[in-house]
Protein backbone atom coordinates (compact mmCIF):
# COMPACT_ATOMS: atom_id res chain seq x y z
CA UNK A 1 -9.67 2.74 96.06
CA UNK A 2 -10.67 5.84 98.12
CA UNK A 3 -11.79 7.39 94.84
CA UNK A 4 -14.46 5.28 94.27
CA UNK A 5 -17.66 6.16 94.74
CA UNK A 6 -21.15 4.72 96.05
CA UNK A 7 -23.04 6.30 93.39
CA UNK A 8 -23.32 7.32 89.65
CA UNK A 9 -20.40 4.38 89.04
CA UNK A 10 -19.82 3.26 85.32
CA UNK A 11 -21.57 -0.07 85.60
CA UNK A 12 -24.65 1.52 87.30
CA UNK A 13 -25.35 4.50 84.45
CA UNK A 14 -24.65 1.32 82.06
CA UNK A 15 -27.46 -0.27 83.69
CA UNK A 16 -29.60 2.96 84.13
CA UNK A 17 -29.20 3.76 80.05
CA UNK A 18 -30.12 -0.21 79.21
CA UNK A 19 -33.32 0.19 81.41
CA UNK A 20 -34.53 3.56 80.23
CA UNK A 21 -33.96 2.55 76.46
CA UNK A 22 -36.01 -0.43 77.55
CA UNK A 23 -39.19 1.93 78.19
CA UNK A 24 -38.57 1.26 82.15
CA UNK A 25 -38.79 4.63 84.49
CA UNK A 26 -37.21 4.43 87.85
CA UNK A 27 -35.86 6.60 90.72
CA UNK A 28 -32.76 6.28 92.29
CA UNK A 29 -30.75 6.15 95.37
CA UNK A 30 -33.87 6.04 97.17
CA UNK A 31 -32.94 6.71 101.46
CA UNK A 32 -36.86 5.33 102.33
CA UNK A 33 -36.03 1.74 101.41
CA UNK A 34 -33.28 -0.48 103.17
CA UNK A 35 -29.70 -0.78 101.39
CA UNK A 36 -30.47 2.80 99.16
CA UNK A 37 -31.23 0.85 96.18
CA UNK A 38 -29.76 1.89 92.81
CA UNK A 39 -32.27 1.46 90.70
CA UNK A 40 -36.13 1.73 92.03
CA UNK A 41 -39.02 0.78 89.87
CA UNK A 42 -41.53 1.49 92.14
CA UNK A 43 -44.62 0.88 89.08
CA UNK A 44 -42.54 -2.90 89.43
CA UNK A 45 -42.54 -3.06 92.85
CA UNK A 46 -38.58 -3.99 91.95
CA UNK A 47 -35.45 -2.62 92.83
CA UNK A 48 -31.76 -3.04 91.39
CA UNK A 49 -28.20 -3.31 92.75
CA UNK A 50 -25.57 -2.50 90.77
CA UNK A 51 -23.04 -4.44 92.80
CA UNK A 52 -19.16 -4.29 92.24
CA UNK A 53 -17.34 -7.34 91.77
CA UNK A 54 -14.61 -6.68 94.18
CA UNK A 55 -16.32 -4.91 96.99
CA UNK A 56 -19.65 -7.51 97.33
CA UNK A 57 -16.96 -10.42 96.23
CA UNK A 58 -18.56 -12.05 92.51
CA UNK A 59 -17.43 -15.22 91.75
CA UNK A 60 -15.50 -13.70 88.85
CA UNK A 61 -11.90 -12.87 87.79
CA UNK A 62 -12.57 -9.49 88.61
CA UNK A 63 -13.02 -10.79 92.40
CA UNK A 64 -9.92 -11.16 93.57
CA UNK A 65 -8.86 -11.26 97.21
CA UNK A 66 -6.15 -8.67 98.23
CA UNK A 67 -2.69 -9.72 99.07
CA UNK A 68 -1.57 -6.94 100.93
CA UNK A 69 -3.84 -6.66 104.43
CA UNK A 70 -5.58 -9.97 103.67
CA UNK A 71 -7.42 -9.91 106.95
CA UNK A 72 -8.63 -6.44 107.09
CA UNK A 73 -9.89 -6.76 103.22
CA UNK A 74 -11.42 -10.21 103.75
CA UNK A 75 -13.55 -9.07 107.00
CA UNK A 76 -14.34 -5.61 105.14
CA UNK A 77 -15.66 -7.51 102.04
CA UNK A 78 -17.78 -9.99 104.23
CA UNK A 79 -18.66 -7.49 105.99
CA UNK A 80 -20.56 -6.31 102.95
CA UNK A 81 -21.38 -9.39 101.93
CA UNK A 82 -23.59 -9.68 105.42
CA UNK A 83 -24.68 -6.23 104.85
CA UNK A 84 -25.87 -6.83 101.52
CA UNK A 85 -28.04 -10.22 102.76
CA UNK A 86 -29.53 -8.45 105.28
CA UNK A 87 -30.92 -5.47 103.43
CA UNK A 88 -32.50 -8.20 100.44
CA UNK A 89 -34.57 -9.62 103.13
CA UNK A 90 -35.73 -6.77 104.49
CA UNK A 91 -36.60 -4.99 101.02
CA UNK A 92 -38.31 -8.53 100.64
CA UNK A 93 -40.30 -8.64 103.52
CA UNK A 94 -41.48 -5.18 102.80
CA UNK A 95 -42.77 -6.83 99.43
CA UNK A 96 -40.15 -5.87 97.00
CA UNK A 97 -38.84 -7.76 94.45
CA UNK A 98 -34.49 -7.49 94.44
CA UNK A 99 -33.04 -7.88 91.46
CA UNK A 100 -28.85 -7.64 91.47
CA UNK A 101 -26.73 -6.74 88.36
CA UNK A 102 -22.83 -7.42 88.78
CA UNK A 103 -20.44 -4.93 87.33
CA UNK A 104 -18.90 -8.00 84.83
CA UNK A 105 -22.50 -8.10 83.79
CA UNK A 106 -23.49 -5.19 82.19
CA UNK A 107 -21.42 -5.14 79.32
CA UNK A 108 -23.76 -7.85 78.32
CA UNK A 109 -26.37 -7.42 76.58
CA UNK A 110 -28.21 -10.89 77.21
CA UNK A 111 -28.12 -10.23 81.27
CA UNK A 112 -29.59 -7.18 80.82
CA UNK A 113 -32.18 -8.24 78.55
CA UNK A 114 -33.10 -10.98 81.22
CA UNK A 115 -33.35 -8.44 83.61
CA UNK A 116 -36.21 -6.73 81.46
CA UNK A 117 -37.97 -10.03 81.59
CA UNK A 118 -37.50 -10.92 84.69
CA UNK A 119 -39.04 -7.63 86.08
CA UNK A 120 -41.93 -7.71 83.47
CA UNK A 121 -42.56 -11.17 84.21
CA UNK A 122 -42.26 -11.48 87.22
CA UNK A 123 -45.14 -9.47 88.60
CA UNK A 124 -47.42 -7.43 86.45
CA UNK A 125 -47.45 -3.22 87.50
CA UNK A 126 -49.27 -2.68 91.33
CA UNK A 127 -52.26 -1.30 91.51
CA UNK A 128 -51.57 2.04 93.11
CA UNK A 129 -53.00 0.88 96.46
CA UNK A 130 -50.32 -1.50 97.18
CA UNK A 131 -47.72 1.25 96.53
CA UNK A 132 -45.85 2.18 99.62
């Protein structure tokens, strides 16, 4: 589990291909904005987490808890589940809009597709005043 890494992971280029065949432009990893979002839209005013379902615990088969260390693992993963609550609300009180993707999600295409409509619809392009 050591090997896996924060960034460039499967379901997050997935997720990065779906948006930019979609016509959406975005940066990513961005250090500015609280959490290091995955995906940033800033023309949106959105950002995107590509979250695991093991590591920010999905209520999916691919969530299991761990048998072996059951304490440590259930305290690391809540741990991240706290982490990941508190960096939503502060990207939303700075104004952005936080959209999450789970990993079980992005084979599908109907998810994704929401996702387009959910940014679009959600809150036409900001004038570039409002920008921060």
């Amino acid at each position: 589990m050591a090997a896996i890494g924060p960034v460039d992971t499967a379901p997050e280029i997935a997720v990065r291909r779906a948006l930019h065949r979609a016509g959406f432009r975005f940066r990513l990893h961005t250090r500015r904005l609280p959490g290091r979002p995955d995906i940033v839209l800033p023309k949106y005013q959105a950002v995107v987490f590509v979250h695991g379902c093991f590591w920010h615990h999905h209520s999916c088969a691919n969530s299991v808890w761990p048998k072996a260390r059951a304490a440590f693992w259930r305290a690391k993963i809540r741990g991240t589940m706290k982490r990941d609550a508190r960096k939503e609300a502060e990207l939303r009180q700075l104004g952005w809009r936080v959209f999450v993707v789970w990993e079980c999600q992005t084979d599908d295409n109907r998810v994704l597709s929401r996702l387009y409509e959910r940014i679009l619809d959600a809150k036409n392009p900001l004038p570039a005043t409002r920008r921060g």
